[in-house]
PDB file of N, CA and C in Angstrom:
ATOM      1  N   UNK A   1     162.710  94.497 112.936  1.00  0.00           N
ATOM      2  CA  UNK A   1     163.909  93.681 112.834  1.00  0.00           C
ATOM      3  C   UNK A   1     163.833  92.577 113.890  1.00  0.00           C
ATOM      4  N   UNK A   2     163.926  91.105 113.566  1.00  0.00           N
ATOM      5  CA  UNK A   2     164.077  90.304 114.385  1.00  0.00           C
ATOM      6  C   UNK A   2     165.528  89.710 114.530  1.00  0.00           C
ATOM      7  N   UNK A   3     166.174  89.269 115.854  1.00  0.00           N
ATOM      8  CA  UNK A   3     167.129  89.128 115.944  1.00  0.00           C
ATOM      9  C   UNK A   3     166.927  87.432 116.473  1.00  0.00           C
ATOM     10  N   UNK A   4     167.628  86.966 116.025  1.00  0.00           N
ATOM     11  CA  UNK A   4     167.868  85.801 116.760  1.00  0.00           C
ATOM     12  C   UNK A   4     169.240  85.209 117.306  1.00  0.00           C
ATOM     13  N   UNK A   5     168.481  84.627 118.862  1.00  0.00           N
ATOM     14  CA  UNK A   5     170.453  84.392 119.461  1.00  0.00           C
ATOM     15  C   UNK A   5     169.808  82.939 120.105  1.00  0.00           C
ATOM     16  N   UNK A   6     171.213  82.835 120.590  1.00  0.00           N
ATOM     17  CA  UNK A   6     171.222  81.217 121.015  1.00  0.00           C
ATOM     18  C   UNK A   6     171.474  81.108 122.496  1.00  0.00           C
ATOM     19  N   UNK A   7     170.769  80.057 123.634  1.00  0.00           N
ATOM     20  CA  UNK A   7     171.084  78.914 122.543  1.00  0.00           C
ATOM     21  C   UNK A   7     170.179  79.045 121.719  1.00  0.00           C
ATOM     22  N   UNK A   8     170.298  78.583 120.604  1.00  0.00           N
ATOM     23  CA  UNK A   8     169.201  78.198 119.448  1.00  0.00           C
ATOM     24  C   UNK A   8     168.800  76.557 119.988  1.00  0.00           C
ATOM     25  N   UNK A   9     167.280  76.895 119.800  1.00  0.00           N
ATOM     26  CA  UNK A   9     166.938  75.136 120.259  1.00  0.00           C
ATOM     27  C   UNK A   9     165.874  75.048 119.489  1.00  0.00           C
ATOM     28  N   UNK A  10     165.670  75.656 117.814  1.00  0.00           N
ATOM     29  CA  UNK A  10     164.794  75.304 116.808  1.00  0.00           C
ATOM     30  C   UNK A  10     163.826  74.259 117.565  1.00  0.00           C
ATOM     31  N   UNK A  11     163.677  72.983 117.042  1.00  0.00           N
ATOM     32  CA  UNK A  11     162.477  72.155 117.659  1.00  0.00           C
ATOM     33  C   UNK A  11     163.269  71.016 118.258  1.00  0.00           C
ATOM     34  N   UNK A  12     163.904  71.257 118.758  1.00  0.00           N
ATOM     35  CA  UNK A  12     165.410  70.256 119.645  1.00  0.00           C
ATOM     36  C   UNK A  12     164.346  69.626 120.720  1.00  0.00           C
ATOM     37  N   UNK A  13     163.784  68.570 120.694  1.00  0.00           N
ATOM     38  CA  UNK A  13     162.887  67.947 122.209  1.00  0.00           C
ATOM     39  C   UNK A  13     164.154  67.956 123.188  1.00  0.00           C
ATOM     40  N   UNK A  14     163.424  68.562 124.138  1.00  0.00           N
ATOM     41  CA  UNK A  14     164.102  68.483 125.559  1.00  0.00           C
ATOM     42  C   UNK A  14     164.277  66.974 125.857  1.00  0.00           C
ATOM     43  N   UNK A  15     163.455  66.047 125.432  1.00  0.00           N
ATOM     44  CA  UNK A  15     163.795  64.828 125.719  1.00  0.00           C
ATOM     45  C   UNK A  15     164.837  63.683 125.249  1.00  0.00           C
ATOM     46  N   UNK A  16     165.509  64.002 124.457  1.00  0.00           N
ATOM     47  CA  UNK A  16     166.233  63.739 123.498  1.00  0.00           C
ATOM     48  C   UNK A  16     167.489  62.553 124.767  1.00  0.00           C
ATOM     49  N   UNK A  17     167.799  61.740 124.420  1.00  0.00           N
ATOM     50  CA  UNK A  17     168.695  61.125 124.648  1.00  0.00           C
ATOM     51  C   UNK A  17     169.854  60.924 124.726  1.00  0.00           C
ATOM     52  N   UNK A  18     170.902  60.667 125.364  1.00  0.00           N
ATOM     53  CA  UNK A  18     172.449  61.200 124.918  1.00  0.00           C
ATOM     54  C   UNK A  18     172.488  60.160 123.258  1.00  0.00           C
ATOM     55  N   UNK A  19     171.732  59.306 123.233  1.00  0.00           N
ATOM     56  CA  UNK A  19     172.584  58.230 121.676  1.00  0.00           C
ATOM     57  C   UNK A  19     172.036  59.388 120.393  1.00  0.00           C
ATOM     58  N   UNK A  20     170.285  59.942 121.000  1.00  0.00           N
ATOM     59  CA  UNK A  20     169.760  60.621 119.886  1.00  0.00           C
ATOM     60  C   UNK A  20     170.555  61.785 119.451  1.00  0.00           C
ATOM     61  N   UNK A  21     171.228  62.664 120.548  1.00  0.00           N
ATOM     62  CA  UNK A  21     171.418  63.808 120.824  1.00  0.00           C
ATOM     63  C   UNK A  21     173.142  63.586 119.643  1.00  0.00           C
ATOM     64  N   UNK A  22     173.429  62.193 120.367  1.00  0.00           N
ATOM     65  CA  UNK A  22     174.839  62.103 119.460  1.00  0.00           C
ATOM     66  C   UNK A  22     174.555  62.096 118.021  1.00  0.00           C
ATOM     67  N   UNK A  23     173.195  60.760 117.432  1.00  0.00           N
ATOM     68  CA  UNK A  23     172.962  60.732 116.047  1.00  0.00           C
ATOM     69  C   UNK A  23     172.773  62.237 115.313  1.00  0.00           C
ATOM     70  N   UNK A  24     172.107  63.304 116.059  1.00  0.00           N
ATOM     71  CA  UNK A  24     171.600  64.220 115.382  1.00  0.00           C
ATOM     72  C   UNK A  24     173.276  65.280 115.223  1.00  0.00           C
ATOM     73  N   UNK A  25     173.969  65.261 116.155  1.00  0.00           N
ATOM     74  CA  UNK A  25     174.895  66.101 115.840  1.00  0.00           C
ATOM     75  C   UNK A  25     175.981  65.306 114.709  1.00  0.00           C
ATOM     76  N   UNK A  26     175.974  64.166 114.564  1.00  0.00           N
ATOM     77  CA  UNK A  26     176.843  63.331 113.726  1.00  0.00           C
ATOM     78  C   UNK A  26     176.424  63.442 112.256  1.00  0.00           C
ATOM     79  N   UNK A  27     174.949  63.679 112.367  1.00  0.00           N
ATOM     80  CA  UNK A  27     174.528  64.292 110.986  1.00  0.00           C
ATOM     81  C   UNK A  27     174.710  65.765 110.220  1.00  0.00           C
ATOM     82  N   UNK A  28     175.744  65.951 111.419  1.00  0.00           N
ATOM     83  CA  UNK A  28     175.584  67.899 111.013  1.00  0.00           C
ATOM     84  C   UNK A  28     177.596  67.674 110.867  1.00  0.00           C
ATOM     85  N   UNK A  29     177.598  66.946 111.877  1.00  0.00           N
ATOM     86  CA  UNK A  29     179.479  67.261 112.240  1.00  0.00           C
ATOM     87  C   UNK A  29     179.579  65.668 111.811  1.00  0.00           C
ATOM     88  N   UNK A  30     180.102  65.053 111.150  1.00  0.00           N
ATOM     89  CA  UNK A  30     180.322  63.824 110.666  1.00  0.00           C
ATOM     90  C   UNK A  30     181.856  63.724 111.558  1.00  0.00           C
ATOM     91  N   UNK A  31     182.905  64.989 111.622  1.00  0.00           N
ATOM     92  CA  UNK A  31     184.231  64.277 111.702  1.00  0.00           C
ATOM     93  C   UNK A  31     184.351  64.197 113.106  1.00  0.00           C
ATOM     94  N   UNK A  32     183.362  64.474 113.843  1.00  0.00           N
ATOM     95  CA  UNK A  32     183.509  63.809 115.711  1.00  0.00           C
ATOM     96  C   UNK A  32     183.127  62.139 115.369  1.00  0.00           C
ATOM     97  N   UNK A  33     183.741  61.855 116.490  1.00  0.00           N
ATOM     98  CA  UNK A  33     183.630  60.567 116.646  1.00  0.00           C
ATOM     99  C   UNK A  33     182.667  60.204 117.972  1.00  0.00           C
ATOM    100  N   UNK A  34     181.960  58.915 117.526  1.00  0.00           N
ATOM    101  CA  UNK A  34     180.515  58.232 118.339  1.00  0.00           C
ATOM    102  C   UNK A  34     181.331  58.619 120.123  1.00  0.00           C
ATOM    103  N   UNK A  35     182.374  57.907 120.013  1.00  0.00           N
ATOM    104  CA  UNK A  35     183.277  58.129 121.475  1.00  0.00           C
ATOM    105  C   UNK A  35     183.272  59.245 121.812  1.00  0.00           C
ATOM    106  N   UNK A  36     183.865  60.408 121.001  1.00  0.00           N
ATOM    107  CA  UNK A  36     184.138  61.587 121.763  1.00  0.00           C
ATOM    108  C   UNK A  36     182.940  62.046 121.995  1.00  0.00           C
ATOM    109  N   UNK A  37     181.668  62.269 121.508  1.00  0.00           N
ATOM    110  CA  UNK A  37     180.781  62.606 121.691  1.00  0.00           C
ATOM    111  C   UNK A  37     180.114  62.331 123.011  1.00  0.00           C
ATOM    112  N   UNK A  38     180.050  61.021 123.276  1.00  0.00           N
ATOM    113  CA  UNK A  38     179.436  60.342 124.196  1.00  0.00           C
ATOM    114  C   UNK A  38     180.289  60.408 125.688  1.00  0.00           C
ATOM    115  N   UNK A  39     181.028  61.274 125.437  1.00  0.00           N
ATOM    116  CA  UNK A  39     182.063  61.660 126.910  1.00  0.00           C
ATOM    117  C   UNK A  39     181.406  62.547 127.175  1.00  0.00           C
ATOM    118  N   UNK A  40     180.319  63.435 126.626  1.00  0.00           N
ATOM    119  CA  UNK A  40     180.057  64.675 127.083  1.00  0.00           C
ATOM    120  C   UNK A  40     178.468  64.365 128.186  1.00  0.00           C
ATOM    121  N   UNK A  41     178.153  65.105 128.777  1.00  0.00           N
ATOM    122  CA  UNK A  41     176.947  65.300 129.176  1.00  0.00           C
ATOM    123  C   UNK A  41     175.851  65.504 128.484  1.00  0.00           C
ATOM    124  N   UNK A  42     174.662  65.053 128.451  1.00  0.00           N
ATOM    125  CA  UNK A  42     173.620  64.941 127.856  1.00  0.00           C
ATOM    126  C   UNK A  42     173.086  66.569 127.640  1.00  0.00           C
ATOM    127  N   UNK A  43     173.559  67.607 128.783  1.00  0.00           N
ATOM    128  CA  UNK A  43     173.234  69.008 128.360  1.00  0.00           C
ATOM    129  C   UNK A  43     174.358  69.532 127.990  1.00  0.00           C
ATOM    130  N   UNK A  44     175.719  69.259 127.825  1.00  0.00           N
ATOM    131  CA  UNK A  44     176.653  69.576 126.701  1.00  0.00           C
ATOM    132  C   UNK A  44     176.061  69.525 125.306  1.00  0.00           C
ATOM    133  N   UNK A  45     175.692  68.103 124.881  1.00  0.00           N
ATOM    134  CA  UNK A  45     175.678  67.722 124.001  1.00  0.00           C
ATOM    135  C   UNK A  45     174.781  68.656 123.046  1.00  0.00           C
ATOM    136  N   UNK A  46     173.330  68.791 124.031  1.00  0.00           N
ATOM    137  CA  UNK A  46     172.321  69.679 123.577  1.00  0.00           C
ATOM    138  C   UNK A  46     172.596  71.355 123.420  1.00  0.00           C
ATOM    139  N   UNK A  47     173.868  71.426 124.364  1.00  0.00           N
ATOM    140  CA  UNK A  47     174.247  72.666 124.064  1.00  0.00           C
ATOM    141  C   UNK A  47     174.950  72.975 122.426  1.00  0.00           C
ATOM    142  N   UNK A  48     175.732  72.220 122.342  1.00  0.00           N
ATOM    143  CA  UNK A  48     176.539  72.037 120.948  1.00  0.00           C
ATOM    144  C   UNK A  48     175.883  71.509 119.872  1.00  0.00           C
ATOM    145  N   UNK A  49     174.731  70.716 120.125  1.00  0.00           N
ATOM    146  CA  UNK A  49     173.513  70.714 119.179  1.00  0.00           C
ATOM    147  C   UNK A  49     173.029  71.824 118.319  1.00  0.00           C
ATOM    148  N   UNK A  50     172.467  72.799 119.489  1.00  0.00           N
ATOM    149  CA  UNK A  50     172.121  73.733 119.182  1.00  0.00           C
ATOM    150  C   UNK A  50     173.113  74.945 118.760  1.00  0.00           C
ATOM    151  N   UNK A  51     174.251  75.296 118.810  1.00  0.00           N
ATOM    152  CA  UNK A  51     175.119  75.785 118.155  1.00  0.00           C
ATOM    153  C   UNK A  51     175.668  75.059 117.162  1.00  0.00           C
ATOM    154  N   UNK A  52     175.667  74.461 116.382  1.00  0.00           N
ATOM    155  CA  UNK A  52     175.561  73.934 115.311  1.00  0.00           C
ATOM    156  C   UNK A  52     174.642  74.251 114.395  1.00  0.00           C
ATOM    157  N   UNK A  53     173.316  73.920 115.020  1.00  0.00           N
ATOM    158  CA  UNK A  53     171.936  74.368 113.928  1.00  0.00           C
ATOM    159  C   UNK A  53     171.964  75.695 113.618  1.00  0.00           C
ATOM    160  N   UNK A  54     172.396  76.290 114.677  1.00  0.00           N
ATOM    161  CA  UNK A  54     172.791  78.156 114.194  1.00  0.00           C
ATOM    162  C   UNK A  54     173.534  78.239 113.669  1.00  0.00           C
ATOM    163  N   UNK A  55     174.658  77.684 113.726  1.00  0.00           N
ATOM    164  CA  UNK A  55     175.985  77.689 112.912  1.00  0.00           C
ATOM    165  C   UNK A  55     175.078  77.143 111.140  1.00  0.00           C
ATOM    166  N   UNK A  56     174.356  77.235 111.161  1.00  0.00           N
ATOM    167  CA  UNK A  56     174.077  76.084 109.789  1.00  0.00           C
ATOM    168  C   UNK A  56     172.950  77.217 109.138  1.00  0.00           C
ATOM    169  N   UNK A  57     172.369  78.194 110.194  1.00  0.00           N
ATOM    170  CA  UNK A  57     171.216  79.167 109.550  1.00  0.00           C
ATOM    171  C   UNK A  57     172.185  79.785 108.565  1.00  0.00           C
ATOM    172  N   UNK A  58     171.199  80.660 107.176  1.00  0.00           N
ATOM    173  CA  UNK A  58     171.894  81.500 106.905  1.00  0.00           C
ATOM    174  C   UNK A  58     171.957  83.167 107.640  1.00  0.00           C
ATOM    175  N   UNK A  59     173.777  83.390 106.952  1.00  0.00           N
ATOM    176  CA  UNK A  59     174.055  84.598 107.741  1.00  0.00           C
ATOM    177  C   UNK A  59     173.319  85.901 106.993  1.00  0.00           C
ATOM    178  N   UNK A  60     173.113  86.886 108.476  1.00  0.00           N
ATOM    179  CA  UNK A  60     172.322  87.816 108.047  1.00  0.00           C
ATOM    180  C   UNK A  60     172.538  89.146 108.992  1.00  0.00           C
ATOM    181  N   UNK A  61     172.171  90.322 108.887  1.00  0.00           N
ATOM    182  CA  UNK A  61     172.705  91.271 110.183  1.00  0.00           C
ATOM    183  C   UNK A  61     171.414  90.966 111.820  1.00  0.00           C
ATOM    184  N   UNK A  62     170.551  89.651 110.940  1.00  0.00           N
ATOM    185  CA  UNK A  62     169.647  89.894 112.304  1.00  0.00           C
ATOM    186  C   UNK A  62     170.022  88.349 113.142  1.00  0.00           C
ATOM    187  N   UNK A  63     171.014  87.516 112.680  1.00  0.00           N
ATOM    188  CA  UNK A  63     171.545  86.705 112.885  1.00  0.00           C
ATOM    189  C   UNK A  63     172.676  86.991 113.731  1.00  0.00           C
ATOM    190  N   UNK A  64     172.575  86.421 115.066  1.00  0.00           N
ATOM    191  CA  UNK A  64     173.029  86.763 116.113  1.00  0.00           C
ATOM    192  C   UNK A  64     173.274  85.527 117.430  1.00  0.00           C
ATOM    193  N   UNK A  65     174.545  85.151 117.198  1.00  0.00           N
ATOM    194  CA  UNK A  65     174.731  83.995 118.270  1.00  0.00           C
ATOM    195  C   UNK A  65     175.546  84.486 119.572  1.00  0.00           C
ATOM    196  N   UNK A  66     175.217  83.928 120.725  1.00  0.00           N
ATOM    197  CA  UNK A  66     175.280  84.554 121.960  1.00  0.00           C
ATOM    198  C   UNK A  66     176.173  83.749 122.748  1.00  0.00           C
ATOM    199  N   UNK A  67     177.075  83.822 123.018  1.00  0.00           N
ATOM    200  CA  UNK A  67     178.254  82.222 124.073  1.00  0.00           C
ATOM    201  C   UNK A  67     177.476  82.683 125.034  1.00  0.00           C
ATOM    202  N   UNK A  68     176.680  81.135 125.561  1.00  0.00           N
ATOM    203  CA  UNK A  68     176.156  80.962 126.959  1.00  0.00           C
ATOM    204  C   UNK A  68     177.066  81.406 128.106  1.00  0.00           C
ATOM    205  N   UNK A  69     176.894  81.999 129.210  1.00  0.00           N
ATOM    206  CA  UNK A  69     177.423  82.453 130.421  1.00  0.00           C
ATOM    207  C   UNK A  69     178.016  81.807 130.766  1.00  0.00           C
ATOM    208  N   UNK A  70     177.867  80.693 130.894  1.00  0.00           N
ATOM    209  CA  UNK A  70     178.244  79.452 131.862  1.00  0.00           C
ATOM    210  C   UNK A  70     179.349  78.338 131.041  1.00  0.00           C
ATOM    211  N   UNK A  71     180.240  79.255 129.592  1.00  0.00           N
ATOM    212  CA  UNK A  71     180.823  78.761 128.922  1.00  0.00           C
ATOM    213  C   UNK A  71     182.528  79.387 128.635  1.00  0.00           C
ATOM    214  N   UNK A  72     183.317  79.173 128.980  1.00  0.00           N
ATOM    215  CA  UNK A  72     184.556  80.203 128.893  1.00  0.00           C
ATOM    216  C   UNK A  72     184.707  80.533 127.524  1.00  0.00           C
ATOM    217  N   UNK A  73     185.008  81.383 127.445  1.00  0.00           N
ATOM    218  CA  UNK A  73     185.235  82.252 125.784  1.00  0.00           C
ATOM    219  C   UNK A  73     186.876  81.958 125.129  1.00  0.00           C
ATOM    220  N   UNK A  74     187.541  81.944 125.991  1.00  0.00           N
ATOM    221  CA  UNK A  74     188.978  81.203 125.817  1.00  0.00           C
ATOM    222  C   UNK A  74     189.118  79.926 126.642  1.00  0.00           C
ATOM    223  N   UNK A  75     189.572  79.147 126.011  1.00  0.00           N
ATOM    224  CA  UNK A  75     190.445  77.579 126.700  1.00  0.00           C
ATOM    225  C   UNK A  75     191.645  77.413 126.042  1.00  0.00           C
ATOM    226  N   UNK A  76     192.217  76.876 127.298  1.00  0.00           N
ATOM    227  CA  UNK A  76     193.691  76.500 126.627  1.00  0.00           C
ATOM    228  C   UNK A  76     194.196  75.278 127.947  1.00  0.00           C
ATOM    229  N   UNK A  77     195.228  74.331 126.733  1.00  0.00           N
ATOM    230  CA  UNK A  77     196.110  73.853 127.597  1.00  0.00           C
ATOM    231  C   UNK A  77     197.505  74.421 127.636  1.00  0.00           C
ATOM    232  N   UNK A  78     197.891  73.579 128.747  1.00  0.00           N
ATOM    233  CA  UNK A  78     199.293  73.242 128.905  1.00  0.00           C
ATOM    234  C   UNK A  78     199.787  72.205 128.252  1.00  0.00           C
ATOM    235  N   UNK A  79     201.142  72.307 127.505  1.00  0.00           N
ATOM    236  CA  UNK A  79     201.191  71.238 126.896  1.00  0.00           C
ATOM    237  C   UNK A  79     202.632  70.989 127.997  1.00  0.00           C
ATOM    238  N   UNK A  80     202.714  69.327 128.581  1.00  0.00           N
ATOM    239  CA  UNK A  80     203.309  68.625 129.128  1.00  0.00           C
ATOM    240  C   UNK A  80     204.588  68.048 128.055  1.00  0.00           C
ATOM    241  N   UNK A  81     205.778  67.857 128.805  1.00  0.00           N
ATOM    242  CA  UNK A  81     206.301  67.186 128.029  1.00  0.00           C
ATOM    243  C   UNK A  81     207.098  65.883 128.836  1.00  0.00           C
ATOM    244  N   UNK A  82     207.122  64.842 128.302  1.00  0.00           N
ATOM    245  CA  UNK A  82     207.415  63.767 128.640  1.00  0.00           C
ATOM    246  C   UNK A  82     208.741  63.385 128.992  1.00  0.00           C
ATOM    247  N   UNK A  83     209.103  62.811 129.876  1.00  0.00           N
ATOM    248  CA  UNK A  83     211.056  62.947 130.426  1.00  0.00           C
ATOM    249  C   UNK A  83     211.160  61.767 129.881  1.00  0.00           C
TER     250      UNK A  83
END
């Protein structure tokens, strides 16, 4: 049985660029926008790259995605309200 977990970085070049890194996820996630994307860090980006391409394998019981350590499992805001 092979298992596979993430990150997943299929053949993702480490060298990849923040514009490349944006084109390739814009081809997977069309409804982010060039802007929001490009707020992130160049190893964000590659992080969410690569959870995407896993997100995109098919599902299977040896299919297995892993939240990086260094990622909170819950977020939340506060929502402010304006006087």
């Amino acid at each position: 049985m092979t298992t596979t977990t993430a990150p997943y970085t299929r053949a993702i070049p480490g060298n990849l660029t923040v514009g490349q890194l944006v084109e390739q996820i814009l081809r997977i996630n069309a409804s982010a926008s060039r802007a929001f994307l490009e707020s992130f860090t160049r190893e964000q980006l590659y992080s969410y790259l690569g959870h995407l391409e896993f997100a995109n394998l098919p599902r299977s019981r040896n299919a297995c995605w892993t939240r990086p350590g260094d990622t909170p499992a819950v977020v939340c805001a506060e929502h402010t309200h304006d006087a």
